[in-house]
C-alpha atoms as a PDB file:
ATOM      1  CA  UNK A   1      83.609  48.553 103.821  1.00  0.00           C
ATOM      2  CA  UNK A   2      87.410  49.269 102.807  1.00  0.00           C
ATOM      3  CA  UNK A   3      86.236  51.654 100.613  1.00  0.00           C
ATOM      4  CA  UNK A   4      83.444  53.410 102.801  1.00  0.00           C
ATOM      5  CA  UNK A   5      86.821  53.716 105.434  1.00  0.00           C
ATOM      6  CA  UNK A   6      88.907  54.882 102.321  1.00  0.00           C
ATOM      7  CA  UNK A   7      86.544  57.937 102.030  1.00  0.00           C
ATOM      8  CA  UNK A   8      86.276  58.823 105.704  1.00  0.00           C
ATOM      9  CA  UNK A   9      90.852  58.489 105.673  1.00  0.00           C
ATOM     10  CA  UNK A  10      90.356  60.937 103.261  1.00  0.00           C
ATOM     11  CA  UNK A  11      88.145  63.447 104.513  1.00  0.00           C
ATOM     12  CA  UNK A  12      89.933  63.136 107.377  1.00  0.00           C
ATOM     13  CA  UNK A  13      93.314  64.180 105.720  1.00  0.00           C
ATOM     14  CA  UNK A  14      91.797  66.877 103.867  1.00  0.00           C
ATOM     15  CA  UNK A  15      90.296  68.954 107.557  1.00  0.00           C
ATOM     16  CA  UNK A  16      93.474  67.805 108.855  1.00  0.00           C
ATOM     17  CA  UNK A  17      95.374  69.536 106.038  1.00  0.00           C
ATOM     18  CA  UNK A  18      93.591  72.981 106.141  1.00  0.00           C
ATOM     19  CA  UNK A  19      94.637  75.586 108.566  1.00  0.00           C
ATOM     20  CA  UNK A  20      92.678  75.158 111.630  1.00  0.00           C
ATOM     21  CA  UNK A  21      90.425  77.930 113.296  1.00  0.00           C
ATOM     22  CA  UNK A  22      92.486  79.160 115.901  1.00  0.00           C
ATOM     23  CA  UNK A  23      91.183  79.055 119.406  1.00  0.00           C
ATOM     24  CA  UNK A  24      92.739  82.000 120.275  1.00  0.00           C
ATOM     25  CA  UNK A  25      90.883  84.433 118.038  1.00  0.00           C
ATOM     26  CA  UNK A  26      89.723  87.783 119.578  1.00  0.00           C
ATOM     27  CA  UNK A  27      87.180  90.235 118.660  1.00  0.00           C
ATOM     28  CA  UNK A  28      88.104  93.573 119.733  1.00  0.00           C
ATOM     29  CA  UNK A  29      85.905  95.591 118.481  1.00  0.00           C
ATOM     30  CA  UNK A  30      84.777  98.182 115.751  1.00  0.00           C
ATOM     31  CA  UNK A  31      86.511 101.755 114.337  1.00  0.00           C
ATOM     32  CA  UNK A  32      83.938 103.373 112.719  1.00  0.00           C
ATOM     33  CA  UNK A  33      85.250 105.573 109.719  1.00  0.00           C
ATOM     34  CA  UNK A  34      85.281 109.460 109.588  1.00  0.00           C
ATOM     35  CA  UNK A  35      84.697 111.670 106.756  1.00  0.00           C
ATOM     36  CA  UNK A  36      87.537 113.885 106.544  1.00  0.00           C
ATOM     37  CA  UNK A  37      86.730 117.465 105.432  1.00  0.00           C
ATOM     38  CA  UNK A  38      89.753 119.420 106.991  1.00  0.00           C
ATOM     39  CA  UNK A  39      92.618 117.342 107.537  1.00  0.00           C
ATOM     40  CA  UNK A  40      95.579 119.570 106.769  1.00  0.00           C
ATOM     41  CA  UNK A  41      97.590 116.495 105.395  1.00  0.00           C
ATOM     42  CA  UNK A  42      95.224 116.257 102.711  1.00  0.00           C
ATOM     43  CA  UNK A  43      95.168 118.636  99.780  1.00  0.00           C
ATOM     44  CA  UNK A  44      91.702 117.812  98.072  1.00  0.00           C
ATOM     45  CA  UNK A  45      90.543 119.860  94.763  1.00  0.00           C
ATOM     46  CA  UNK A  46      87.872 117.385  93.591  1.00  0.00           C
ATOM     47  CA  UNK A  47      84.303 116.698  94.945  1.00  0.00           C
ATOM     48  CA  UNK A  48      85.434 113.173  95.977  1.00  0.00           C
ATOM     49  CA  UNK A  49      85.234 112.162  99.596  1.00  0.00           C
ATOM     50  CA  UNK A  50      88.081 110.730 101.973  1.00  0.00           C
ATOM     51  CA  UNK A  51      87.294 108.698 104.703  1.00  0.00           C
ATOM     52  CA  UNK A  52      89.607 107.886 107.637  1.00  0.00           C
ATOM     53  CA  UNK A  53      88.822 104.089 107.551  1.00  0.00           C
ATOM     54  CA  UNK A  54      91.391 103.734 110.138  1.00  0.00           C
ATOM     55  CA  UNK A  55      93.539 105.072 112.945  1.00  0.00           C
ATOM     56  CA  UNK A  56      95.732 103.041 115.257  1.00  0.00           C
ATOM     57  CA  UNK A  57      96.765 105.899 117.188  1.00  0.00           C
ATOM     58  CA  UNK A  58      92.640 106.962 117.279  1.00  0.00           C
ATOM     59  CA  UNK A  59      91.934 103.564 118.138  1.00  0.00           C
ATOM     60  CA  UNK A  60      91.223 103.505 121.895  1.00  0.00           C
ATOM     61  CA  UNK A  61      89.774 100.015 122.190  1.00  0.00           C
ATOM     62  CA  UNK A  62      90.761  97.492 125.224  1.00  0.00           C
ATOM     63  CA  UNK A  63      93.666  95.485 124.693  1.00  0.00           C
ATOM     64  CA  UNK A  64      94.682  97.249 121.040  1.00  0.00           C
ATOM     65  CA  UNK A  65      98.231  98.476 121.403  1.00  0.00           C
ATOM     66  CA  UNK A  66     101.032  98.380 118.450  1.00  0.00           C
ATOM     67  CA  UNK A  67     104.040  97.074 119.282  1.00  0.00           C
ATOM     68  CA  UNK A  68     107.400  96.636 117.758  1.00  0.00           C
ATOM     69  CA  UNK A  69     106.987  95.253 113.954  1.00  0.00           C
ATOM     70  CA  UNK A  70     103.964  94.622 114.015  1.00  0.00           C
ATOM     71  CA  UNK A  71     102.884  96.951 111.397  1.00  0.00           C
ATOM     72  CA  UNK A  72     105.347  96.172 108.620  1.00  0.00           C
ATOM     73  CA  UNK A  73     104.600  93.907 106.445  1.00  0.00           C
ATOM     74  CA  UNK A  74     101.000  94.090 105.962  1.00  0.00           C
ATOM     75  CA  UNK A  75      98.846  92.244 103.541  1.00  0.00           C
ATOM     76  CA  UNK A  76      95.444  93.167 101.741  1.00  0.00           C
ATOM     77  CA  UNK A  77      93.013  90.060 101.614  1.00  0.00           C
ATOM     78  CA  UNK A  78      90.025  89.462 100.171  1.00  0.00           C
ATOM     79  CA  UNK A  79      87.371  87.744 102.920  1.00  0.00           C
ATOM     80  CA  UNK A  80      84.683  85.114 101.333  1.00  0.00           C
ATOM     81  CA  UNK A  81      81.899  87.317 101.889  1.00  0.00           C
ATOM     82  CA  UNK A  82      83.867  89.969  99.679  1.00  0.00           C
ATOM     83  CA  UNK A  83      84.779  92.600 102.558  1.00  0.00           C
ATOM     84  CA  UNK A  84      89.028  92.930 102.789  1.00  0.00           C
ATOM     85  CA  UNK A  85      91.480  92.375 105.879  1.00  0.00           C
ATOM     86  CA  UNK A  86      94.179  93.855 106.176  1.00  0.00           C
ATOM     87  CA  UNK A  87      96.396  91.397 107.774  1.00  0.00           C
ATOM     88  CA  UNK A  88      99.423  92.580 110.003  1.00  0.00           C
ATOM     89  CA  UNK A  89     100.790  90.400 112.023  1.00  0.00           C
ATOM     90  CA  UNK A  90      98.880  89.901 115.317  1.00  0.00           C
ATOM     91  CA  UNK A  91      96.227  92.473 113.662  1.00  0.00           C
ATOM     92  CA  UNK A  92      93.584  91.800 111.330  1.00  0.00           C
ATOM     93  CA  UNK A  93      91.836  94.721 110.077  1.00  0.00           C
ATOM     94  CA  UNK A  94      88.379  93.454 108.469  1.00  0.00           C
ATOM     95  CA  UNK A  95      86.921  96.598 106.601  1.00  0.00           C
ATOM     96  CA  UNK A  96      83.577  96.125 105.387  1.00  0.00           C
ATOM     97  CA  UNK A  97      81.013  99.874 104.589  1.00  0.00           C
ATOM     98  CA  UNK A  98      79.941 100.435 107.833  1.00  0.00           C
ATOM     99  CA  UNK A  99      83.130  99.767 110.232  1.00  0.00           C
ATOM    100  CA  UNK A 100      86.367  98.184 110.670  1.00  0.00           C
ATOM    101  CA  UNK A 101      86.311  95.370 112.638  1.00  0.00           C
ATOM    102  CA  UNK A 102      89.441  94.405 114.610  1.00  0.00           C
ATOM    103  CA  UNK A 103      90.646  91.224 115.338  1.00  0.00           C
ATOM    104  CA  UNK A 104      93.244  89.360 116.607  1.00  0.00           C
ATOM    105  CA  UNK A 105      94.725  86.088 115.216  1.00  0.00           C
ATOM    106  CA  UNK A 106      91.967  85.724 112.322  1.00  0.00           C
ATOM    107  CA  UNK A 107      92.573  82.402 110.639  1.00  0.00           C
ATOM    108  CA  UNK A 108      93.125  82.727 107.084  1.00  0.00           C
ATOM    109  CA  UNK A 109      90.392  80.049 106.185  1.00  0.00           C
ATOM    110  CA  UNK A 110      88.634  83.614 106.515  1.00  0.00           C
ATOM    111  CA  UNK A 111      90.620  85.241 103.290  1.00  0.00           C
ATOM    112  CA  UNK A 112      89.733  83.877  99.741  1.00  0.00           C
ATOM    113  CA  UNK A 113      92.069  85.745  97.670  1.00  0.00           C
ATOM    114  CA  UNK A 114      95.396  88.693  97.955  1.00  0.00           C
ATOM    115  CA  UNK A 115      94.781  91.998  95.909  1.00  0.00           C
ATOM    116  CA  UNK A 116      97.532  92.978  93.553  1.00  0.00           C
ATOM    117  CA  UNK A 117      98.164  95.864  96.070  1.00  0.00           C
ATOM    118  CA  UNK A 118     100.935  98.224  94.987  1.00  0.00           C
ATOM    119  CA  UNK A 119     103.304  98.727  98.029  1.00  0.00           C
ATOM    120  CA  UNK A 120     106.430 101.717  98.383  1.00  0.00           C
ATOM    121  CA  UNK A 121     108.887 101.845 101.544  1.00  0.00           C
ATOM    122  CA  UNK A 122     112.490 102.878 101.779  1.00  0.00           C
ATOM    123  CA  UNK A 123     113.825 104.623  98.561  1.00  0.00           C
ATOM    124  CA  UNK A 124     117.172 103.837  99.165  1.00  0.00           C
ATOM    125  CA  UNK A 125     120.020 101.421  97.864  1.00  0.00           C
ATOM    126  CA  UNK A 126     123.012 100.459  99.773  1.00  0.00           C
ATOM    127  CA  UNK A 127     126.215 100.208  98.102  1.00  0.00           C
ATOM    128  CA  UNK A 128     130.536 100.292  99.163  1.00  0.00           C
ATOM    129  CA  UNK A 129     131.788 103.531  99.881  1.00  0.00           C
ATOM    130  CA  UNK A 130     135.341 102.300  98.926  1.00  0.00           C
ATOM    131  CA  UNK A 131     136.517 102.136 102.399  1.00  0.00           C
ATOM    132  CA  UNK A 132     134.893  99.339 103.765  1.00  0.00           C
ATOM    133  CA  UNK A 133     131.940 101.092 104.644  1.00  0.00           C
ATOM    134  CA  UNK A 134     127.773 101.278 103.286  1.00  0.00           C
ATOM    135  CA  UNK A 135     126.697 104.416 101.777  1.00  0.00           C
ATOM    136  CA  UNK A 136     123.541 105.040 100.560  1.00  0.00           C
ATOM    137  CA  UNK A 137     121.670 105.798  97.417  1.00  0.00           C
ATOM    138  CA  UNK A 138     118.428 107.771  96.758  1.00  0.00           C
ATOM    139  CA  UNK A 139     116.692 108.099  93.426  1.00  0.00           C
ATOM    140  CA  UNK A 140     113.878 110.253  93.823  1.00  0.00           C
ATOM    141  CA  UNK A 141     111.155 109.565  91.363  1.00  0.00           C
ATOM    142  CA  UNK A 142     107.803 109.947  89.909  1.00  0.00           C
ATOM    143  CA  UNK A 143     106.340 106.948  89.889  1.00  0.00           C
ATOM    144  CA  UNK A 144     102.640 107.229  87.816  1.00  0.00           C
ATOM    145  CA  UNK A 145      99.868 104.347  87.179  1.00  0.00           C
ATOM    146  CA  UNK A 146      96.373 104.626  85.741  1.00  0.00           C
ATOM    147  CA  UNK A 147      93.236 103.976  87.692  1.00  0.00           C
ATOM    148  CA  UNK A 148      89.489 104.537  87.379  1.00  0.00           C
ATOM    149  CA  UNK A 149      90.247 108.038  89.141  1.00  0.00           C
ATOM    150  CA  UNK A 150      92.675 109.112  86.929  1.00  0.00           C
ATOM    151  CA  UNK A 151      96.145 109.032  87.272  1.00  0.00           C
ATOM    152  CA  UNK A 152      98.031 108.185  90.274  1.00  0.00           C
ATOM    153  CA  UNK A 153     101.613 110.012  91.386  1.00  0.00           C
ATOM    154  CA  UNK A 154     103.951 108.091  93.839  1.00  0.00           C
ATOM    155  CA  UNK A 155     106.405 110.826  94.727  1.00  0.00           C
ATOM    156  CA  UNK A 156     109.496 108.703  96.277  1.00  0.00           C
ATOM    157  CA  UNK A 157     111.698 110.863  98.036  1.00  0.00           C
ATOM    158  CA  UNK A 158     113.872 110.393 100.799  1.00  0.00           C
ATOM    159  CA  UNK A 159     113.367 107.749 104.085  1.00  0.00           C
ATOM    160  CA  UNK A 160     111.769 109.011 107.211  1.00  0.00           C
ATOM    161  CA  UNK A 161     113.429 106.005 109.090  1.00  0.00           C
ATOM    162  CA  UNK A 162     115.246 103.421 108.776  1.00  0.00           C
ATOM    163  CA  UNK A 163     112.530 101.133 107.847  1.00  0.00           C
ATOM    164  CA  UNK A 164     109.796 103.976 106.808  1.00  0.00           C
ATOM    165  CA  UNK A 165     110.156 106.246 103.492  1.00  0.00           C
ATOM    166  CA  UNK A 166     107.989 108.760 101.941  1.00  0.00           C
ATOM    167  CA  UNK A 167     106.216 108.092  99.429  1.00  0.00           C
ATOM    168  CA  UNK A 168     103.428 110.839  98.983  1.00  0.00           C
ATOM    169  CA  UNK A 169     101.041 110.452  96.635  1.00  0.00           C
ATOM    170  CA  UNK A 170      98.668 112.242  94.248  1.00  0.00           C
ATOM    171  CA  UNK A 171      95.251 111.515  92.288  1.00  0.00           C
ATOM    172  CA  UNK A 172      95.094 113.719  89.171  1.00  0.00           C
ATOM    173  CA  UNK A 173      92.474 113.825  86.088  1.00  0.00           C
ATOM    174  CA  UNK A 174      91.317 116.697  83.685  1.00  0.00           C
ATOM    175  CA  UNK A 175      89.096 118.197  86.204  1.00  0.00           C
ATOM    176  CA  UNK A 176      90.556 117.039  90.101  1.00  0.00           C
ATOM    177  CA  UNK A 177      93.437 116.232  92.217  1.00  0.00           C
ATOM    178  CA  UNK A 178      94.020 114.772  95.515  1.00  0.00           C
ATOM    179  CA  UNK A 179      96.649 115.075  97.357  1.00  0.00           C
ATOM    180  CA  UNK A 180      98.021 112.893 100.477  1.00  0.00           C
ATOM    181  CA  UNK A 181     101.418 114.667 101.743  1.00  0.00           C
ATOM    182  CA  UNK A 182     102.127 112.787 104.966  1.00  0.00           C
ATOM    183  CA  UNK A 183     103.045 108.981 103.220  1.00  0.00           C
ATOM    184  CA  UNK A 184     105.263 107.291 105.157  1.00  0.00           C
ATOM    185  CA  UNK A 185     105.310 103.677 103.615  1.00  0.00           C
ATOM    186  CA  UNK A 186     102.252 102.997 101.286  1.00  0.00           C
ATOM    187  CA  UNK A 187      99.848 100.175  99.772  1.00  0.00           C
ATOM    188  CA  UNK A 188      96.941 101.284  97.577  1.00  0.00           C
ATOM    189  CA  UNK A 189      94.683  99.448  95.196  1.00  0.00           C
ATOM    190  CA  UNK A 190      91.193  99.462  94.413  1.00  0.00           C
ATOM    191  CA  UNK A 191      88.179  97.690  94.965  1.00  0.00           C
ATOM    192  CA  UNK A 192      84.571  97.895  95.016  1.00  0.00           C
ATOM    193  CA  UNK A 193      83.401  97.528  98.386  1.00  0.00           C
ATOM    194  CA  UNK A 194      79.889  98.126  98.493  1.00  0.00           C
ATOM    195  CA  UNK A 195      79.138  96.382  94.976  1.00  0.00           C
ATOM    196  CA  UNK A 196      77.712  99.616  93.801  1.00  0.00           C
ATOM    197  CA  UNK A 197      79.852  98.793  90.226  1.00  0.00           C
ATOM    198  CA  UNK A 198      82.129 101.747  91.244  1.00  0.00           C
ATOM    199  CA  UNK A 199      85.407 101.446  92.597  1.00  0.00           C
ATOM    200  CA  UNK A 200      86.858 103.060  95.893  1.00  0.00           C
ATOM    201  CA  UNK A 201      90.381 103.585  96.095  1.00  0.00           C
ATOM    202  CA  UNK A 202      92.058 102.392  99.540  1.00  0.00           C
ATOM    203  CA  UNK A 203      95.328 104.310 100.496  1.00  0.00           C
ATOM    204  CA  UNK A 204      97.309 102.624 103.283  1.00  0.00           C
ATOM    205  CA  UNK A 205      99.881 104.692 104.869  1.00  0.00           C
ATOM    206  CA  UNK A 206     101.994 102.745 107.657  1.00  0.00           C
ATOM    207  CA  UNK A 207     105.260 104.179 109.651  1.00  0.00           C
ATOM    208  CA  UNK A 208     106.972 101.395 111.022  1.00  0.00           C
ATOM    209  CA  UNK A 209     109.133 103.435 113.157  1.00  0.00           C
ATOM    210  CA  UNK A 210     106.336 105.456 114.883  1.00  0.00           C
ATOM    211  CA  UNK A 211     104.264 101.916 115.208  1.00  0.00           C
ATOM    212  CA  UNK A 212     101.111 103.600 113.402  1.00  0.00           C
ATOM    213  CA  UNK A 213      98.858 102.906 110.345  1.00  0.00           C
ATOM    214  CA  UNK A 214      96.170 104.525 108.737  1.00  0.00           C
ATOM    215  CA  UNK A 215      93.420 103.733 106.427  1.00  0.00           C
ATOM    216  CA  UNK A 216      92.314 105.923 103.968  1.00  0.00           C
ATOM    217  CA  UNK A 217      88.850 105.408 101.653  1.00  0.00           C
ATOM    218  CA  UNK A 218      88.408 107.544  98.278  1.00  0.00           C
ATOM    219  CA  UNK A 219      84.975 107.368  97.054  1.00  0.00           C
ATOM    220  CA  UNK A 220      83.769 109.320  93.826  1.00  0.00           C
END
């Protein structure tokens, strides 16, 4: 008997421990995403596509509005049933092939893992100006790392903002190139999605100071 109430003390410790499912979680609704064929911001010599995943300031569902800092420190997670959220905050983004499904307050029993997501903001250092004062630094830079597209250019210039920088970026091989101009501050990473053994190539682009985000989707 002390043992059989051992087990249930322990079970009991272990739900207790988890994270609960939070009460207050709200379904908002779907963005569906939008092949992108003549967006001026995008300089694309290669036959792959680029899908608009997401737009918060396209985004006209009830109740969805951006506010403040809610935008700026975003995480990419990946869900059990191997779609990604991207976690902001009061926003979860849920992006599975189809839509994006928006949420608020997702509980992160939902998540299973982070991606290694490679993130860029504010090129800039603070240091003394010798008279009691901050100035700052900016070392523009190439910044380049490999992927199954080819290779991949982080141009880090100067800040848009105070909390926003620009970080535009470029997808280059022997035969294509892609080019996003309009980076503000920027995730990407890859992952296949729709388990078709190819990668796609998700380009997050997020302006803290203009409270927007967008979602971007390379696919060979």
């Amino acid at each position: 008997m002390k043992g059989f109430i051992l087990l249930l003390w322990i079970i009991a410790f272990s739900v207790y421990s988890q994270e609960p499912i939070k009460r207050d979680c709200t379904f908002l609704g779907t963005f569906k995403p939008i092949l992108l064929e003549n967006d001026t911001s995008i300089i694309n010599k290669s036959k792959w596509k680029v899908y608009n995943v997401f737009d918060s300031k396209k985004c006209k569902l009830e109740g969805f509005q951006i506010k403040g800092d809610q935008i700026c420190n975003p995480k990419v997670y990946v869900n059990k049933d191997s779609s990604i959220t991207l976690v902001s905050q009061l926003w979860n983004f849920v992006i599975k092939t189809d839509n994006v499904y928006i949420y608020q307050h997702l509980p992160r029993s939902f998540y299973k893992k982070e991606t290694s997501a490679r993130e860029f903001r504010v090129n800039r250092e603070g240091v003394p100006d010798g008279q009691g004062g901050i100035k700052f630094i900016y070392d523009p830079d190439i910044m380049n790392f490999n992927s199954t597209f080819g290779k991949i250019q982080v141009y880090r210039t100067h800040f848009g903002c105070d909390d926003t920088g620009r970080n535009p970026l470029k997808i280059v091989n022997e035969k294509s190139s892609l080019y996003f101009k309009n980076i503000g501050n920027l995730l990407f990473f890859e992952y296949d999605l729709d388990n078709n053994k190819q990668k796609e190539l998700y380009v997050i682009n997020f302006h803290c100071c203009t409270q927007r985000i967008k979602i971007y989707r390379v696919v060979k």
